[in-house]
N, C-alpha and C. Protein backbone atom coordinates (compact mmCIF):
# COMPACT_ATOMS: atom_id res chain seq x y z
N UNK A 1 122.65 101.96 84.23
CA UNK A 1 122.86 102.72 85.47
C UNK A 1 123.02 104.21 85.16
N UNK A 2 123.92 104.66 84.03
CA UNK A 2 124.00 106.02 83.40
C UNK A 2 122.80 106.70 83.89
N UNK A 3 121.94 106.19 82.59
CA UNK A 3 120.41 106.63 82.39
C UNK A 3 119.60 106.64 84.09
N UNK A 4 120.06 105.92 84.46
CA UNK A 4 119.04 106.19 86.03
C UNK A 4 119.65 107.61 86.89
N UNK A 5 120.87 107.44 87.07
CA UNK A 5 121.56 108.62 87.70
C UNK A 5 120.75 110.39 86.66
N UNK A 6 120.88 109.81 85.65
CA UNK A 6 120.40 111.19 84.42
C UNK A 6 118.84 111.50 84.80
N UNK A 7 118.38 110.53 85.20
CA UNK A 7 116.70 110.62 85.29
C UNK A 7 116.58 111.33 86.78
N UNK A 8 117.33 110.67 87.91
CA UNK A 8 117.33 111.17 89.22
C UNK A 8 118.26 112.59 89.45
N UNK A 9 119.06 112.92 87.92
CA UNK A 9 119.37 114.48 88.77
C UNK A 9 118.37 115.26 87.36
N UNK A 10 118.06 114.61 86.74
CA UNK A 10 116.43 115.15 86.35
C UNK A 10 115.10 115.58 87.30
N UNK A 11 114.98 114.95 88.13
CA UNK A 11 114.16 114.93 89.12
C UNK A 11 114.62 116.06 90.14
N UNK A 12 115.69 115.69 90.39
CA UNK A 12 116.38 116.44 91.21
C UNK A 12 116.35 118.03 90.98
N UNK A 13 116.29 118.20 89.41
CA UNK A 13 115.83 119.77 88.90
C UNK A 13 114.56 120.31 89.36
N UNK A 14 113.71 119.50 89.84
CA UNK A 14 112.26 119.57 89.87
C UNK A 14 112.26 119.67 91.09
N UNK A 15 112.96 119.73 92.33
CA UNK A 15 112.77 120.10 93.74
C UNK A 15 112.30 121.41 93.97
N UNK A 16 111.20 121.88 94.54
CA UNK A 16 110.97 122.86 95.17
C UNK A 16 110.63 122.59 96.35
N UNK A 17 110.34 123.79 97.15
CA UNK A 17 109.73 123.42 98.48
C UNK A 17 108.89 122.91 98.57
N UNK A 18 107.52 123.38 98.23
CA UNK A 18 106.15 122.20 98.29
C UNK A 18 106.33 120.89 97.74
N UNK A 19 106.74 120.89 96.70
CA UNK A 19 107.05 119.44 96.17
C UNK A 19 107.50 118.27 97.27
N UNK A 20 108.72 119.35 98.03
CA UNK A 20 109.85 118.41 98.82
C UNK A 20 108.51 118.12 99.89
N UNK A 21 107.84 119.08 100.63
CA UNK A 21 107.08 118.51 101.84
C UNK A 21 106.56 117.48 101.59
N UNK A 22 105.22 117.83 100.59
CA UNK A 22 104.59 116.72 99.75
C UNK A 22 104.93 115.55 99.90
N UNK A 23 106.31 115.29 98.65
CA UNK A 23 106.85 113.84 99.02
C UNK A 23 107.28 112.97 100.58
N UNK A 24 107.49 114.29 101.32
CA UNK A 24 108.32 113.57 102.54
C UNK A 24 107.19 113.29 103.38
N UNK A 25 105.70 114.01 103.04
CA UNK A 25 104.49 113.31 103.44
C UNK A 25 104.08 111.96 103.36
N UNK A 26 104.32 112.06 101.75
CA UNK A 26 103.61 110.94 100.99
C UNK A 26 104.70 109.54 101.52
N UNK A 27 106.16 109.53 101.25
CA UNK A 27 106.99 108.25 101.57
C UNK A 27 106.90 108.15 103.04
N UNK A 28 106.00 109.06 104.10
CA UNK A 28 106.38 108.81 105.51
C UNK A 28 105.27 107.88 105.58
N UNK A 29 104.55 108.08 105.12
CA UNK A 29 103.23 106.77 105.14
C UNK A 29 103.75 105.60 104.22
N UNK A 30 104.10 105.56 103.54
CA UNK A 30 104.87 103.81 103.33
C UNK A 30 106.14 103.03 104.55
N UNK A 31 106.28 104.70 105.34
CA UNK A 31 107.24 104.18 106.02
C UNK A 31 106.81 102.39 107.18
N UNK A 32 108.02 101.56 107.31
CA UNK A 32 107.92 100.32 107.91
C UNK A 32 106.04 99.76 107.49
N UNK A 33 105.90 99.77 106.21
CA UNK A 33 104.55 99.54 105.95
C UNK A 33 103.51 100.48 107.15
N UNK A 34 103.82 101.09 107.66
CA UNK A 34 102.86 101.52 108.84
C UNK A 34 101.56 101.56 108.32
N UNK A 35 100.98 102.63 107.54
CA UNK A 35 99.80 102.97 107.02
C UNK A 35 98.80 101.75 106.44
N UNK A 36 99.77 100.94 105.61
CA UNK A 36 99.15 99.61 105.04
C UNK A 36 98.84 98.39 106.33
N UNK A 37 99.92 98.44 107.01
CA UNK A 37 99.38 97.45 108.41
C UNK A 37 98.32 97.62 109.04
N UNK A 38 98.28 98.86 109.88
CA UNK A 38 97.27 99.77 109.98
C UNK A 38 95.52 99.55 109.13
N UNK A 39 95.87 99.79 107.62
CA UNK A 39 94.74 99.24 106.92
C UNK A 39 94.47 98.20 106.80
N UNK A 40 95.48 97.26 106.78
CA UNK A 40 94.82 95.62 106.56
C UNK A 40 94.11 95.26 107.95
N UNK A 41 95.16 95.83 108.90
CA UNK A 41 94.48 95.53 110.35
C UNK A 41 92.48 95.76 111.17
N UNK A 42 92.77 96.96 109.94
CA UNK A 42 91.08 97.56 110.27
C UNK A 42 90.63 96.56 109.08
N UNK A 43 90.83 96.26 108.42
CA UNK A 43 90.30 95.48 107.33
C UNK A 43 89.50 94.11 108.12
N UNK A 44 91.07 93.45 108.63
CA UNK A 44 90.37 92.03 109.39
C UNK A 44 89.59 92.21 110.62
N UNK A 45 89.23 93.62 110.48
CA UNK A 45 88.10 93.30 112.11
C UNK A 45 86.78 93.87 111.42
N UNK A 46 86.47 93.58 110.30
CA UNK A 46 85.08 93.78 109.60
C UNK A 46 85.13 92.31 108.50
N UNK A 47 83.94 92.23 108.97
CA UNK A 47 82.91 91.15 108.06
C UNK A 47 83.23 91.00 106.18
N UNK A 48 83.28 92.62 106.26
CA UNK A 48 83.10 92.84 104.67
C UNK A 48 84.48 92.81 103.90
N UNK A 49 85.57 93.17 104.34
CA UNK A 49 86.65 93.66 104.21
C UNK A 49 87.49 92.33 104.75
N UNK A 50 87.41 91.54 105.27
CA UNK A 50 88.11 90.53 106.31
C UNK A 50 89.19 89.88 105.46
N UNK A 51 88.80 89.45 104.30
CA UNK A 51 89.78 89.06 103.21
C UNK A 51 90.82 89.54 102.82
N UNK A 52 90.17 90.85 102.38
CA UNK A 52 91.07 91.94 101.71
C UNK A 52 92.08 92.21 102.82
N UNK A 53 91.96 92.32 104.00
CA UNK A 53 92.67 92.57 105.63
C UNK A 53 93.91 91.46 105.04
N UNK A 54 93.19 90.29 105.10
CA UNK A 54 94.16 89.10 105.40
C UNK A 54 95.37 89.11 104.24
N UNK A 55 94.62 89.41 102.91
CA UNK A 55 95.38 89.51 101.97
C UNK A 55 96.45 90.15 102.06
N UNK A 56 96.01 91.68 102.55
CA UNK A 56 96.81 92.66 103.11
C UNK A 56 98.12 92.39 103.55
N UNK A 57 97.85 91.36 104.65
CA UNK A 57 98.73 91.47 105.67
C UNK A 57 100.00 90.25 105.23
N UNK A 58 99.04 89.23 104.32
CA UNK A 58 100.06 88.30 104.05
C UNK A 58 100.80 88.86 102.55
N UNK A 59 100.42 90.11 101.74
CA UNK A 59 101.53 90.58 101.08
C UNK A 59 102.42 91.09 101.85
N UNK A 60 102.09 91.71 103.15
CA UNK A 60 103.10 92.59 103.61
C UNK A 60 104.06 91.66 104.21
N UNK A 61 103.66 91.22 105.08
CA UNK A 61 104.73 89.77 105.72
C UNK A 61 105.86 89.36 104.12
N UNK A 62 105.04 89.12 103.14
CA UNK A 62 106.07 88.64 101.98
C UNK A 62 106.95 89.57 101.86
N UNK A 63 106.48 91.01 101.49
CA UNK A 63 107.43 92.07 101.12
C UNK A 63 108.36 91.98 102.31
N UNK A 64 108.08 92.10 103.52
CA UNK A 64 109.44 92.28 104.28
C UNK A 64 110.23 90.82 104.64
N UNK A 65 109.54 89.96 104.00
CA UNK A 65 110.53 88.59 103.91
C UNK A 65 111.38 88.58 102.88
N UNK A 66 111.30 88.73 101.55
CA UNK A 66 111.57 89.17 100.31
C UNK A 66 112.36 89.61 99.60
N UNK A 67 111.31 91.11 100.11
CA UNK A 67 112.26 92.09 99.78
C UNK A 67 113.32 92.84 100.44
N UNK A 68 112.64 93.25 101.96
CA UNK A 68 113.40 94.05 102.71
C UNK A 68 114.62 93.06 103.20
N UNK A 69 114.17 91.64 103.46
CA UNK A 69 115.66 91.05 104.32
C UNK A 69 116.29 90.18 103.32
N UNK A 70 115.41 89.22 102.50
CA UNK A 70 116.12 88.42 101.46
C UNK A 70 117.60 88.96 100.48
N UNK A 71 116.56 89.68 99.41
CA UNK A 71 116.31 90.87 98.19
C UNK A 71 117.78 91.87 98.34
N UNK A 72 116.86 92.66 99.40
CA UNK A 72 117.99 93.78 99.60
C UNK A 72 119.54 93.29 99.98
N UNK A 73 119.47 92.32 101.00
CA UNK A 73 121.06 91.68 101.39
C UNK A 73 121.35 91.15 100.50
N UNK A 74 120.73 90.18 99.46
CA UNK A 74 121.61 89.28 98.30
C UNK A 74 122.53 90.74 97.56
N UNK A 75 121.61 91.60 96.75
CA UNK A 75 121.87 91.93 96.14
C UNK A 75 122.79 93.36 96.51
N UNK A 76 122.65 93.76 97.69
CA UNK A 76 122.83 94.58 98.14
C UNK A 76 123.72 96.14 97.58
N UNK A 77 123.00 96.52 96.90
CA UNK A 77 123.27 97.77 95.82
C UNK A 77 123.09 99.45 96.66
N UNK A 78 124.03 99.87 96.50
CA UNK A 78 124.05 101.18 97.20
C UNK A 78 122.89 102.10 96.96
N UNK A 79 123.11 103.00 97.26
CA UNK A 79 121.59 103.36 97.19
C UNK A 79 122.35 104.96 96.31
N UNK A 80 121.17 105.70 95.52
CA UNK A 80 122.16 106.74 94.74
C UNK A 80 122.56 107.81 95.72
N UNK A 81 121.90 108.14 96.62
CA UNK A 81 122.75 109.90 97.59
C UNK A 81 123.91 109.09 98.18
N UNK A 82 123.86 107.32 98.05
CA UNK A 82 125.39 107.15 98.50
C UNK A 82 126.73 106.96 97.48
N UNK A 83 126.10 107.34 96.47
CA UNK A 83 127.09 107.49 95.17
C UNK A 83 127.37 108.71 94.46
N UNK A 84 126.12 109.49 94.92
CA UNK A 84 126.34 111.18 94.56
C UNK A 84 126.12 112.01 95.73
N UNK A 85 127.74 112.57 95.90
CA UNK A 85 127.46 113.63 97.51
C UNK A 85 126.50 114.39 97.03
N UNK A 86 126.36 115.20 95.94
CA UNK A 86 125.28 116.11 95.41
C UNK A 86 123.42 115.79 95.21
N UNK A 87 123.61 114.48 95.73
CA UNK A 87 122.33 114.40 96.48
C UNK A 87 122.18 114.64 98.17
N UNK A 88 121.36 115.47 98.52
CA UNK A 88 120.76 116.17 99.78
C UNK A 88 119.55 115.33 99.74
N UNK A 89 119.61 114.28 100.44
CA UNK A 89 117.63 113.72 100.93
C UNK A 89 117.47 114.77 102.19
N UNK A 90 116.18 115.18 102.05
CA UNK A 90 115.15 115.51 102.90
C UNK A 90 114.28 114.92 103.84
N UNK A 91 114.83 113.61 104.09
CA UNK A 91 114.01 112.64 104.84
C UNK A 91 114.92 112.00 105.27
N UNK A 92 114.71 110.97 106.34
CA UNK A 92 115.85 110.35 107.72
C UNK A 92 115.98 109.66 106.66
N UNK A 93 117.93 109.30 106.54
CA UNK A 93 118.67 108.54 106.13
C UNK A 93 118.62 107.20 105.71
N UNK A 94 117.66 106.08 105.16
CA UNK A 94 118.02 104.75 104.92
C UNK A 94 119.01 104.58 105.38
N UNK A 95 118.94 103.15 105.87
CA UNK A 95 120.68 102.70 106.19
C UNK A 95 120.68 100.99 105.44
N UNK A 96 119.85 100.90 104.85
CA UNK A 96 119.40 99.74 104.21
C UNK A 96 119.69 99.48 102.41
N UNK A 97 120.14 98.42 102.10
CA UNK A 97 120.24 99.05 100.34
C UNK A 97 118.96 99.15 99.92
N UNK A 98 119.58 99.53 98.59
CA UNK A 98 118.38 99.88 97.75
C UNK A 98 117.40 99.37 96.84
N UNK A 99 118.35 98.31 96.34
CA UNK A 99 117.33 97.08 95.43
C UNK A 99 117.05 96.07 96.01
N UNK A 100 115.46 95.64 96.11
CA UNK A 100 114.17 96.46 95.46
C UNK A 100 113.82 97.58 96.55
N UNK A 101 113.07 98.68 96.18
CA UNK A 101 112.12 99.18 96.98
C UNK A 101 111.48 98.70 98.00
N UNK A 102 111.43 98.37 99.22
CA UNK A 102 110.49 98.08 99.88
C UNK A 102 108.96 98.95 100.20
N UNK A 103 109.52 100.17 100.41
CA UNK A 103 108.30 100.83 100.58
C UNK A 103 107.31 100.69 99.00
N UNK A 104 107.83 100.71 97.91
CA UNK A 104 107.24 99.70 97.06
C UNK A 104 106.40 98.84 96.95
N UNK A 105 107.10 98.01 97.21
CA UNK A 105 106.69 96.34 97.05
C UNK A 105 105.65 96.32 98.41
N UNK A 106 105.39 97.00 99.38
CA UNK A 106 104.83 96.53 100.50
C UNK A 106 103.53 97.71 99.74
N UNK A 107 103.58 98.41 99.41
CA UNK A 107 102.42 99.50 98.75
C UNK A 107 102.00 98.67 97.95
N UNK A 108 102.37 98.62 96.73
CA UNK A 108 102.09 98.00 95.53
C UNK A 108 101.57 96.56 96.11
N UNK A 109 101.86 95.79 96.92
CA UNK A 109 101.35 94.24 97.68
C UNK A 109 100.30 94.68 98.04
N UNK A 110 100.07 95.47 99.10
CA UNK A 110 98.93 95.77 99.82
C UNK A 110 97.64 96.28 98.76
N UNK A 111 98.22 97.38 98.21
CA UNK A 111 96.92 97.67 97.24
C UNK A 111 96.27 96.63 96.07
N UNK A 112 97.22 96.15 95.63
CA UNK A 112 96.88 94.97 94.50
C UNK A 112 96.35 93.78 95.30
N UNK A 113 96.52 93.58 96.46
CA UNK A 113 95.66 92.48 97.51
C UNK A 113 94.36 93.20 97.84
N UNK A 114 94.14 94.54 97.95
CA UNK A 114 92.58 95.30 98.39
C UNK A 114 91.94 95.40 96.57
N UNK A 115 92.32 95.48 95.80
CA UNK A 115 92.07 95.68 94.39
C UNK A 115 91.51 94.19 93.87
N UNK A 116 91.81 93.11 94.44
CA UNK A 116 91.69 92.45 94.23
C UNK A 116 90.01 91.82 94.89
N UNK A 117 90.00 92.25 95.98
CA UNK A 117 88.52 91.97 96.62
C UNK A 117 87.66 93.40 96.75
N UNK A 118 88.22 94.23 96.63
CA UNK A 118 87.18 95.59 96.59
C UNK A 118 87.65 96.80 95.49
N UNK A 119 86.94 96.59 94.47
CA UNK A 119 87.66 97.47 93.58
C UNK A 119 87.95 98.86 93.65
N UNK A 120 86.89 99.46 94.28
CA UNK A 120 86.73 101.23 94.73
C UNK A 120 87.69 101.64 95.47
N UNK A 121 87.88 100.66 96.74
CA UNK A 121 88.82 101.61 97.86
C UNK A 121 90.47 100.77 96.99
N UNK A 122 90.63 99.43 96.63
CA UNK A 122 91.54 99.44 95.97
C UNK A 122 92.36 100.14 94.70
N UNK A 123 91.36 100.98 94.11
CA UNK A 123 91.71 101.82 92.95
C UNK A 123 92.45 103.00 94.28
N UNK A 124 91.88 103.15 95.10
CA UNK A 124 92.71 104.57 95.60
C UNK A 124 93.51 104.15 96.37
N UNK A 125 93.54 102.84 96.86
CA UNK A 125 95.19 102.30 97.42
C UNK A 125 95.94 102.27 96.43
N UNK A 126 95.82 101.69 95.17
CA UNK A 126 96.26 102.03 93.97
C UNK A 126 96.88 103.32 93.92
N UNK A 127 96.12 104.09 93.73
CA UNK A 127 96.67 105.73 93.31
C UNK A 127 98.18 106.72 94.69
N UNK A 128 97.32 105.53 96.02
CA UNK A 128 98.27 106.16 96.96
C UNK A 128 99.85 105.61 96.44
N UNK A 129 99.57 104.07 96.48
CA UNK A 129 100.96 103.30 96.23
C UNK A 129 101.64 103.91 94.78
N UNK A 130 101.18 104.11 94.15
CA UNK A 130 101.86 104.67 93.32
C UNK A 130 102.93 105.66 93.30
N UNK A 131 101.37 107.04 94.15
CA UNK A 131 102.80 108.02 94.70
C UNK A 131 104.02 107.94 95.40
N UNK A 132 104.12 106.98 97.03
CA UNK A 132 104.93 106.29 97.56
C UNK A 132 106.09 106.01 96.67
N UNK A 133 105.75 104.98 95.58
CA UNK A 133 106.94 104.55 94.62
C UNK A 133 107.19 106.04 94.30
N UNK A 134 106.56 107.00 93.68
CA UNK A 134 107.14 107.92 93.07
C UNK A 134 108.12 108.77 93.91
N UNK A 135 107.60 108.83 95.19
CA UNK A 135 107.99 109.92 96.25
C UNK A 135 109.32 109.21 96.72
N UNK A 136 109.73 107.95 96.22
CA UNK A 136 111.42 107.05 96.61
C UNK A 136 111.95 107.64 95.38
N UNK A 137 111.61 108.02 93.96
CA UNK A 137 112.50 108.29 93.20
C UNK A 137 112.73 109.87 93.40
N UNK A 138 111.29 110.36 93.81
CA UNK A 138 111.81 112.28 93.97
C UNK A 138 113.00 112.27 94.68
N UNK A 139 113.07 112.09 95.92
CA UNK A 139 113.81 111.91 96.87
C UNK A 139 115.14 111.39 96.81
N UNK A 140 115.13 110.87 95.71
CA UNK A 140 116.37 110.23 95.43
C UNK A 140 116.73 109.54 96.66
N UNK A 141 116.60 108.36 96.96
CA UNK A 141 117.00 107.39 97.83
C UNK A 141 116.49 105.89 97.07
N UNK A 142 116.32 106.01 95.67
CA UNK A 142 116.01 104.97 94.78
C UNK A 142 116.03 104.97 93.61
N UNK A 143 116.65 104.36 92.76
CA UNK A 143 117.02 104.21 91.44
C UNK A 143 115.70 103.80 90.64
N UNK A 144 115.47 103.94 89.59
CA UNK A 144 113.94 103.84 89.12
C UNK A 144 113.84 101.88 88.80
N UNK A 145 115.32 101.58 88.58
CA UNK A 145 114.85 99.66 88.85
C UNK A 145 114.60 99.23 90.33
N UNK A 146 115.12 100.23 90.97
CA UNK A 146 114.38 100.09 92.23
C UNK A 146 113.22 99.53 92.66
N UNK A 147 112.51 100.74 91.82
CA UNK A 147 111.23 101.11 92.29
C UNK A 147 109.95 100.31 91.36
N UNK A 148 110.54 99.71 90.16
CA UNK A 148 110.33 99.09 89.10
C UNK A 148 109.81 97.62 89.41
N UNK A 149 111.27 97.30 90.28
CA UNK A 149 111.18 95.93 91.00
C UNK A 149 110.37 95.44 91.93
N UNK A 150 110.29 97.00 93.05
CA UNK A 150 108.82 96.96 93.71
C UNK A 150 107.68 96.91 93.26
N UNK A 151 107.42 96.87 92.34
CA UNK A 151 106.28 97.25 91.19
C UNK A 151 105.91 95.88 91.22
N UNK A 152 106.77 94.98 90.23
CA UNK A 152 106.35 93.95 90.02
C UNK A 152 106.35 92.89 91.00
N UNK A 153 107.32 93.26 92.30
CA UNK A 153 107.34 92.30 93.00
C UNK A 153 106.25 92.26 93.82
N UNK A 154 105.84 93.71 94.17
CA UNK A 154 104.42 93.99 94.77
C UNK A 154 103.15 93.34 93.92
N UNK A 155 103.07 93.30 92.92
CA UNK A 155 102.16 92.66 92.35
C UNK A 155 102.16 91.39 92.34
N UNK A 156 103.28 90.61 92.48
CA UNK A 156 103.30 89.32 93.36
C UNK A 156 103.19 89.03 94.44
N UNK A 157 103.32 89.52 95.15
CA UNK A 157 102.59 89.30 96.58
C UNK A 157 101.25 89.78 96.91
N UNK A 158 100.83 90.69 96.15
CA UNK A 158 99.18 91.20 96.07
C UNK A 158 99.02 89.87 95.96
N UNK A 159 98.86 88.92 94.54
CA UNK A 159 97.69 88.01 93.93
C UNK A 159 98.37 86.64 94.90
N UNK A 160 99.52 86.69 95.23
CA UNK A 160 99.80 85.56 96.36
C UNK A 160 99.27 85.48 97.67
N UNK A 161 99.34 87.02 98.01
CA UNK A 161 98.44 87.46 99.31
C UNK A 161 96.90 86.86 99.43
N UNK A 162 96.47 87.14 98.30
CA UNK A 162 94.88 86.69 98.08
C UNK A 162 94.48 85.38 97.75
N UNK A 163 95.80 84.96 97.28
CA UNK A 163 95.22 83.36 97.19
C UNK A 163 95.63 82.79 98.05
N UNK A 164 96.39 82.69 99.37
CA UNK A 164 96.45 82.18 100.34
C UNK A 164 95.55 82.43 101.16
N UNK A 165 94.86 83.57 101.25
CA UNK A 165 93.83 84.26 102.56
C UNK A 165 92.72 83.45 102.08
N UNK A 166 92.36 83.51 100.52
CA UNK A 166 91.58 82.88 99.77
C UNK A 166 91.23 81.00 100.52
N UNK A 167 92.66 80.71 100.15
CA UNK A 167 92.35 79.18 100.76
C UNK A 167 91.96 79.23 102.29
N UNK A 168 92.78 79.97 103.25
CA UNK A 168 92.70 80.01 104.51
C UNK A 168 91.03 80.29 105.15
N UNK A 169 90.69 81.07 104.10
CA UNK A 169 89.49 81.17 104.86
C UNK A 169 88.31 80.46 104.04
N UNK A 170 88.60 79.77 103.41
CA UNK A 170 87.73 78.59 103.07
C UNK A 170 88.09 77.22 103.78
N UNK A 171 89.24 77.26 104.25
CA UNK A 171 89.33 76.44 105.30
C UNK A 171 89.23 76.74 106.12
N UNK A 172 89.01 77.30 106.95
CA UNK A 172 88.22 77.96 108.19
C UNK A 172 86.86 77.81 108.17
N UNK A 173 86.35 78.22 106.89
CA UNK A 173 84.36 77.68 107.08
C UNK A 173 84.20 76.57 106.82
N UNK A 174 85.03 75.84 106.32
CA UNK A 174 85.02 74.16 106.29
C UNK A 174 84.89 73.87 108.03
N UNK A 175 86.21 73.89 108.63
CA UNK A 175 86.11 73.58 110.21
C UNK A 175 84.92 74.11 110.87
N UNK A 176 84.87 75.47 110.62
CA UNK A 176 83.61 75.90 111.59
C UNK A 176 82.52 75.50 111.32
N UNK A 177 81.83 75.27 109.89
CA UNK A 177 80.96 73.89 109.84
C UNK A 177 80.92 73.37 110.31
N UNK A 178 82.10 72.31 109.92
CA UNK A 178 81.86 71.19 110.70
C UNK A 178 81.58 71.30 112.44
N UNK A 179 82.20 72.44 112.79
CA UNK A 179 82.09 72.37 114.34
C UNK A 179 80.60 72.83 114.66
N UNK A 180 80.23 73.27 113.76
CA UNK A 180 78.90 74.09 114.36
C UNK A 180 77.72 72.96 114.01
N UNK A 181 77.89 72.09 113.21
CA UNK A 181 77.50 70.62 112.53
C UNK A 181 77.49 69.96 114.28
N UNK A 182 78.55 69.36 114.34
CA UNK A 182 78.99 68.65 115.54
C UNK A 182 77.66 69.11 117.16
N UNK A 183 78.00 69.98 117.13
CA UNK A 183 77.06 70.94 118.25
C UNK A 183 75.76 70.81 118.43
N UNK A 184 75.24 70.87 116.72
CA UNK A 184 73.71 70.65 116.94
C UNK A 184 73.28 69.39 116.82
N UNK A 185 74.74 68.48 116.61
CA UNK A 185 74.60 66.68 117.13
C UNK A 185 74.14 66.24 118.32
N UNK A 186 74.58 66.95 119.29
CA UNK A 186 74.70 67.03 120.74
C UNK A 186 73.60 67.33 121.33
């Protein structure tokens, strides 16, 4: 715990103004998954993408089963600006603990579920989720096992995301076969 507080008023040296906007850009788009819902959502209303959508959406459902309500209440760990007055966040208040990350785990889910069926636009969901995680430790409103935990937990719900959408929609062209089978019985 030492070492995390040392790393976050490390960070904390590194505040400038652009920096601060920047980040409070970058974590407002992980905010309540918005941006990623949003994408999986346009995802499942195309042909090409429909998977990657579904995948999407069933990491995100995990992350806020998980992480945000499970996760965070078991363990329920303060968050660091509530252990150091000498942290000032720049962004609306969490009122939620801190371990794991959610905005995390729902980034890191979502992109590792699009990475998984489209490599191009998933490499730059990739690169976004990344910053997100990074932009919870600038900010200090997350300890780096935080954000660590989102990491890996997000990467479990990516490849879980995809193998459920995976089965689901192979069972779906099973039925619609068969139904479309049935029809030209008739």
């Amino acid at each position: 715990m030492k070492w995390e507080m040392r790393f976050l008023h490390w960070l904390k040296s590194l505040h400038n103004p652009k920096a601060d906007k920047l980040m409070q850009f970058i974590t407002k788009m992980g905010d309540v998954g918005g941006f990623w819902i949003l994408l999986s959502a346009g995802c499942v209303k195309s042909d090409k993408y429909r998977k990657s959508g579904l995948s999407m959406a069933i990491a995100l459902i995990f992350s806020f089963i998980f992480s945000n309500t499970i996760i965070k209440n078991t363990v329920d760990r303060a968050r660091p600006f509530w252990r150091d007055s000498s942290f000032k966040i720049k962004i609306r208040e969490p009122k939620d603990y801190s371990f794991p990350s959610g905005h995390t785990s729902a980034s890191i889910g979502s992109a590792v579920a699009l990475l998984l069926n489209q490599k191009k636009e998933g490499m730059a969901a990739l690169a976004l989720a990344v910053q997100i995680a990074f932009s919870r430790l600038y900010l200090l409103v997350h300890y780096p096992t935080d954000v660590l935990a989102g990491v890996m937990l997000g990467i479990a719900y990516g490849y879980s995301g995809n193998y459920i959408a995976e089965r689901l929609l192979k069972i779906y062209a099973k039925r619609k076969k068969k139904a479309d089978n049935m029809i030209v019985m008739h």
